[in-house]
Protein backbone atom coordinates (compact mmCIF):
# COMPACT_ATOMS: atom_id res chain seq x y z
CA UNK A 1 -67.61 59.18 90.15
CA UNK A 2 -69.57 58.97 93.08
CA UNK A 3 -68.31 59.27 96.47
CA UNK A 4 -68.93 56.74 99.21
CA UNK A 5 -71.17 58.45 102.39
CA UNK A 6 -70.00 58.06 105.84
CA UNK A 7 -72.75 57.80 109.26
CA UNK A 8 -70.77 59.56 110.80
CA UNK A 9 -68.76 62.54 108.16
CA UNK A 10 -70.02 63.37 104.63
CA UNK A 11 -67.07 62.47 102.38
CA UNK A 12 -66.21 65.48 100.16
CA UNK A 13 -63.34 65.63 97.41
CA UNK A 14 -60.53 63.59 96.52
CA UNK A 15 -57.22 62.31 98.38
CA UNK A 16 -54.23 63.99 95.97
CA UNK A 17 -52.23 60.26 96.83
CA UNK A 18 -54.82 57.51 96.37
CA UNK A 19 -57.53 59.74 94.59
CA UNK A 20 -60.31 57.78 97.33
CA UNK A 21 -62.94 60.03 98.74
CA UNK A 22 -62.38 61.79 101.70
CA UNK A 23 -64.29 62.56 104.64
CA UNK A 24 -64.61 65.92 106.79
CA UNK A 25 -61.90 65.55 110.02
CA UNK A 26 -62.36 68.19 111.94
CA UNK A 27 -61.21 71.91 111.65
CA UNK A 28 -58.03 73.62 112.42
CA UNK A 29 -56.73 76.16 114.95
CA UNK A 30 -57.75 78.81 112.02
CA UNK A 31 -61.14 77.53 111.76
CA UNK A 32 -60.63 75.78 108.20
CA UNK A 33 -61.59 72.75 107.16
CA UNK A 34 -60.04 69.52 108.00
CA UNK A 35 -60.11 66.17 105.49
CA UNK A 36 -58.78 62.49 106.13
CA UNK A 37 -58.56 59.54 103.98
CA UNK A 38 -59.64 56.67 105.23
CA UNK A 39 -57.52 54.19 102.68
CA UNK A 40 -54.01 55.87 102.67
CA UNK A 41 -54.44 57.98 106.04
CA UNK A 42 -53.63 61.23 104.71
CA UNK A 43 -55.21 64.72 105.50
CA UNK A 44 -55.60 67.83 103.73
CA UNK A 45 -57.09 70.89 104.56
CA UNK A 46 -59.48 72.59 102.00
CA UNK A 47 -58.04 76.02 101.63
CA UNK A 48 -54.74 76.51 102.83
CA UNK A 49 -53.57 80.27 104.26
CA UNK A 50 -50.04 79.93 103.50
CA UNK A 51 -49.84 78.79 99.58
CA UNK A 52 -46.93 76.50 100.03
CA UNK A 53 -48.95 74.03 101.33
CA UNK A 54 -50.77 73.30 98.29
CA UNK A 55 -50.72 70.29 96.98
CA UNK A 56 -50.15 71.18 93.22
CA UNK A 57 -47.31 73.66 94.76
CA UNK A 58 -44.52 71.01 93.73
CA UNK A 59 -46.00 70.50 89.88
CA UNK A 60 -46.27 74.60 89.76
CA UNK A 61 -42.65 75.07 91.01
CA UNK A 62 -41.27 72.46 88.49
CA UNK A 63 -43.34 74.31 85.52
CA UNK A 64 -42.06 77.82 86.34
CA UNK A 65 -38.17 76.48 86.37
CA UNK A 66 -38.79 74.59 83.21
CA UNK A 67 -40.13 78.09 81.82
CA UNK A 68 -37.21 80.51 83.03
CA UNK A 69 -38.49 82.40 85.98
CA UNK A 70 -35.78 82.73 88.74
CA UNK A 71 -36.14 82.43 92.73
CA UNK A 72 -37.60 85.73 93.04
CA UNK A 73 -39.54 85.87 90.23
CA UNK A 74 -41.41 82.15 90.66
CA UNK A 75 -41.61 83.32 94.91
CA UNK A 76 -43.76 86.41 93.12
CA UNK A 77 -46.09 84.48 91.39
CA UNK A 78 -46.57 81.31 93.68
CA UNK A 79 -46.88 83.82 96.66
CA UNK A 80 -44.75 82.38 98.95
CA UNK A 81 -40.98 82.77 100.15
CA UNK A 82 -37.64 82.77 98.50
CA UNK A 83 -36.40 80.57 101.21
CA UNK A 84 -39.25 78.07 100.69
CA UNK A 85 -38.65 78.20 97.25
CA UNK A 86 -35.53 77.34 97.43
CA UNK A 87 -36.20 74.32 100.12
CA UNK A 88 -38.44 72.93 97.85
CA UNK A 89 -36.74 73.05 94.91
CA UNK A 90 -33.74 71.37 96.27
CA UNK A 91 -36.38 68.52 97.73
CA UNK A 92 -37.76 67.90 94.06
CA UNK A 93 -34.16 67.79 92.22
CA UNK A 94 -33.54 64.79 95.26
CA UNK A 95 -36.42 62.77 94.27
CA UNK A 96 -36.14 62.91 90.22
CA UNK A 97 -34.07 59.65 89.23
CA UNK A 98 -31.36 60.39 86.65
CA UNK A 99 -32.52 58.31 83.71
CA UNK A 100 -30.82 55.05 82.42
CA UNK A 101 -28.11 54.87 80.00
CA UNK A 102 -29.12 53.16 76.82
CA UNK A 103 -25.91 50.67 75.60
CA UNK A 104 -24.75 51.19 72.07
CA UNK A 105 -26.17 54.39 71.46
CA UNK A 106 -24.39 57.81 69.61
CA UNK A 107 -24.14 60.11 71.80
CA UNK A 108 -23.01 64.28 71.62
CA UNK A 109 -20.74 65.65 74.44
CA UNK A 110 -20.50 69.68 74.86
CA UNK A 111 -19.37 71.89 77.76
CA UNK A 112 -21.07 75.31 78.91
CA UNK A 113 -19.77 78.08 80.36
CA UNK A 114 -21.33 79.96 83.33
CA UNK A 115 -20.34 81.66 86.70
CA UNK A 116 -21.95 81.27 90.25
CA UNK A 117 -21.72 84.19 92.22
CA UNK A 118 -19.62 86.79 90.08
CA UNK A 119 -17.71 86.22 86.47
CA UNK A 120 -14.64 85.65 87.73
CA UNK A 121 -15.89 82.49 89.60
CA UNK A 122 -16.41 80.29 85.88
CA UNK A 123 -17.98 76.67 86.13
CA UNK A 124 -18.53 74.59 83.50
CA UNK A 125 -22.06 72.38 82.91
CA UNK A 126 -20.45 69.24 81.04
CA UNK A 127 -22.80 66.83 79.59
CA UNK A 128 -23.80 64.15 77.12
CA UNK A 129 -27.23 64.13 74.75
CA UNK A 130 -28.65 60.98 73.17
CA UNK A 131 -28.44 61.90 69.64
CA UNK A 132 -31.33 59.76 68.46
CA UNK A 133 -33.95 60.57 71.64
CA UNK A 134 -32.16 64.29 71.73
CA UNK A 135 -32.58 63.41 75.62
CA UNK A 136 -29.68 64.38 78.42
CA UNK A 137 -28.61 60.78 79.73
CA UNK A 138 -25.71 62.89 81.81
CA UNK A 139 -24.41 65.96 83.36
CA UNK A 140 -22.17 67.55 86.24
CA UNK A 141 -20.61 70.88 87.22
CA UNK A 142 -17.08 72.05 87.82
CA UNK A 143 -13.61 73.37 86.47
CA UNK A 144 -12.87 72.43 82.78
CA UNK A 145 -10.66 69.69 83.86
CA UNK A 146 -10.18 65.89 83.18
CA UNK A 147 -12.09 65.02 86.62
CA UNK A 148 -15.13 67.28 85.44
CA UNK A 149 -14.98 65.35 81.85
CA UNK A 150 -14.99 61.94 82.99
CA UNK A 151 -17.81 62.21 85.54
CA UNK A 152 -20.04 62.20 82.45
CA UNK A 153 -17.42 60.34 79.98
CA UNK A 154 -17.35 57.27 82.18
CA UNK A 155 -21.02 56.99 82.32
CA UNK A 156 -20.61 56.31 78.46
CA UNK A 157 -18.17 53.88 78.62
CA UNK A 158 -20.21 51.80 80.93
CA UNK A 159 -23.57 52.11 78.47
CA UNK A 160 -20.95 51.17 75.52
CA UNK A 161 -21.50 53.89 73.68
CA UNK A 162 -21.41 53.60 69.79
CA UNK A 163 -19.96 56.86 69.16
CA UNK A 164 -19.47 60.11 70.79
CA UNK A 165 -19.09 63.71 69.19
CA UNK A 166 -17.58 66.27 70.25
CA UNK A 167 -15.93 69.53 69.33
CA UNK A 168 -12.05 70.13 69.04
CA UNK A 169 -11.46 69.92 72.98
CA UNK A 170 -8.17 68.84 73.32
CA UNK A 171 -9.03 67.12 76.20
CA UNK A 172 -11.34 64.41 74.36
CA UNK A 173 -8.65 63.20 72.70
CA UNK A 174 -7.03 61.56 75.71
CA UNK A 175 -10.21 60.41 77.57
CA UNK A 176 -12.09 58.93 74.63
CA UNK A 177 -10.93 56.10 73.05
CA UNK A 178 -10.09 56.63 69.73
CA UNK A 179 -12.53 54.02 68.30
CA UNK A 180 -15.39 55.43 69.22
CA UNK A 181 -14.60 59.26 69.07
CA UNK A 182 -15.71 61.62 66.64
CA UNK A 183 -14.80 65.15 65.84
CA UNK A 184 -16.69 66.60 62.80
CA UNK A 185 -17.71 69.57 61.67
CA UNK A 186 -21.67 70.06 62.66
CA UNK A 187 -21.47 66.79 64.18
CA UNK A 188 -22.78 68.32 67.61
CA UNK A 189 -25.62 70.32 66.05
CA UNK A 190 -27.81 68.99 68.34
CA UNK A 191 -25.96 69.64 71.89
CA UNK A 192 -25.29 73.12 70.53
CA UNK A 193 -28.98 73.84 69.76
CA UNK A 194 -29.80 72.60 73.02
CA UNK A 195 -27.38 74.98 74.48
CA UNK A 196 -29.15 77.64 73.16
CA UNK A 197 -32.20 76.63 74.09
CA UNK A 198 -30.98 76.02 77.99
CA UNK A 199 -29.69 80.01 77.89
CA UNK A 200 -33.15 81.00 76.46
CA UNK A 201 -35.09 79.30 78.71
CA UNK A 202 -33.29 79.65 82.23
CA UNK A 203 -32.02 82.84 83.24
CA UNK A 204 -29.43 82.14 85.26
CA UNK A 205 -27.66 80.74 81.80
CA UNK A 206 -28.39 83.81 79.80
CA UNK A 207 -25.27 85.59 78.83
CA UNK A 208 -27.16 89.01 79.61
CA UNK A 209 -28.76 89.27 82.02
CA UNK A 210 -28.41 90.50 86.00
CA UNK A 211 -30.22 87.13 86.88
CA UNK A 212 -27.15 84.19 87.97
CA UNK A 213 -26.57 81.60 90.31
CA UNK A 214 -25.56 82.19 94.13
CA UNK A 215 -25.43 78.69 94.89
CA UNK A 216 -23.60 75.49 93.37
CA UNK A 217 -26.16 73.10 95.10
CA UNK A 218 -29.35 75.17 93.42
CA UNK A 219 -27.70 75.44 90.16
CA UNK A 220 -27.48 71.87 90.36
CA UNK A 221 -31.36 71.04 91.28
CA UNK A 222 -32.21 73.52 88.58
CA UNK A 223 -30.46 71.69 85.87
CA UNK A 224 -31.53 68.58 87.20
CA UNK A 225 -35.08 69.52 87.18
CA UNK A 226 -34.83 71.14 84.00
CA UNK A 227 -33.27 67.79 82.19
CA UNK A 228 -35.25 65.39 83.85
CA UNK A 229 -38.56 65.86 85.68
């Protein structure tokens, strides 16, 4: 594509928002190179020192979670700070939509145990998978009680589901209505496998391993990122 010329800059690159051609704007206090956007306003500088600044940063972060590397580990390789890390990770899990519900769809309902902080402390991730799309519509964290269950039970009920499987939890029994529940033996194959897959690839999940969770809040951006970005 060829980029527009300026009388007054030479216009080098590409804006990361509107993907125009930008134009040189100066240099900073470090003596690197300054860029601005004349359609969408935005500046960039061509190399940054401190790697967080980036602008594929974000995308990076997201791939490394999705692939199993913890705080430390992903700080390593992006070369920048836990504590950044961490900031930004929590920023992404805010901005990734939880999906819409799909009415009249079968759907598989599990629980999985983990700690935060030491094994003692034991949370449970609850939450449903669209049998069809194999897709997490739902999830949420907490004690393996009735208020846990029915955050993601009652998101069901309003999308109408079809049917929903689950294993011999006594609880089910009570919260589901009979109609539409479904206990059967390998009838949650899939939510299983997927549990197995979620301890393989995060390591805060894996049942050995010195890796866990410190915080409820990251554990929660991690699974959300993980399910839906």
């Amino acid at each position: 594509m060829m980029l527009k010329k300026s009388s007054c800059f030479k216009c080098v690159g590409q804006c990361d928002s509107c993907n125009n051609a930008m134009i040189k704007y100066g240099k900073t206090k470090l003596g690197n190179q300054r860029y601005y956007c004349k359609t969408c306003n935005n500046t960039k500088v061509g190399q940054y020192v401190y790697k967080a600044y980036e602008s594929t940063i974000n995308n990076n972060i997201v791939l490394l979670t999705k692939e199993g590397l913890g705080i430390r580990s992903a700080a390593r390789v992006l070369q920048i700070s836990t504590t950044t890390l961490l900031k930004r990770i929590i920023a992404i899990a805010k901005n990734i939509p939880q999906p819409i519900i799909s009415n009249h769809k079968t759907y598989e309902v599990d629980e999985m145990r983990c700690f935060i902080k030491r094994k003692e402390k034991l949370i449970w991730i609850v939450y449903a998978l669209e049998r069809d799309t194999k897709k997490v519509v739902s999830f949420t964290i907490g004690a393996r009680t009735n208020k846990t269950l029915n955050v993601v039970l009652t998101a069901l009920k309003l999308a109408k589901a079809k049917t929903i499987y689950t294993d011999g939890l006594k609880q089910y029994q009570f919260l589901i209505e009979k109609a539409v529940h479904k206990v059967i033996r390998f009838a949650t194959n899939h939510i299983e496998r997927n549990n197995l897959s979620m301890r393989t690839h995060l390591k805060r999940l894996n049942r050995k391993t010195i890796c866990f969770s410190r915080s409820f809040m990251v554990l929660q951006c991690i699974l959300r990122i993980y399910f839906w970005s």
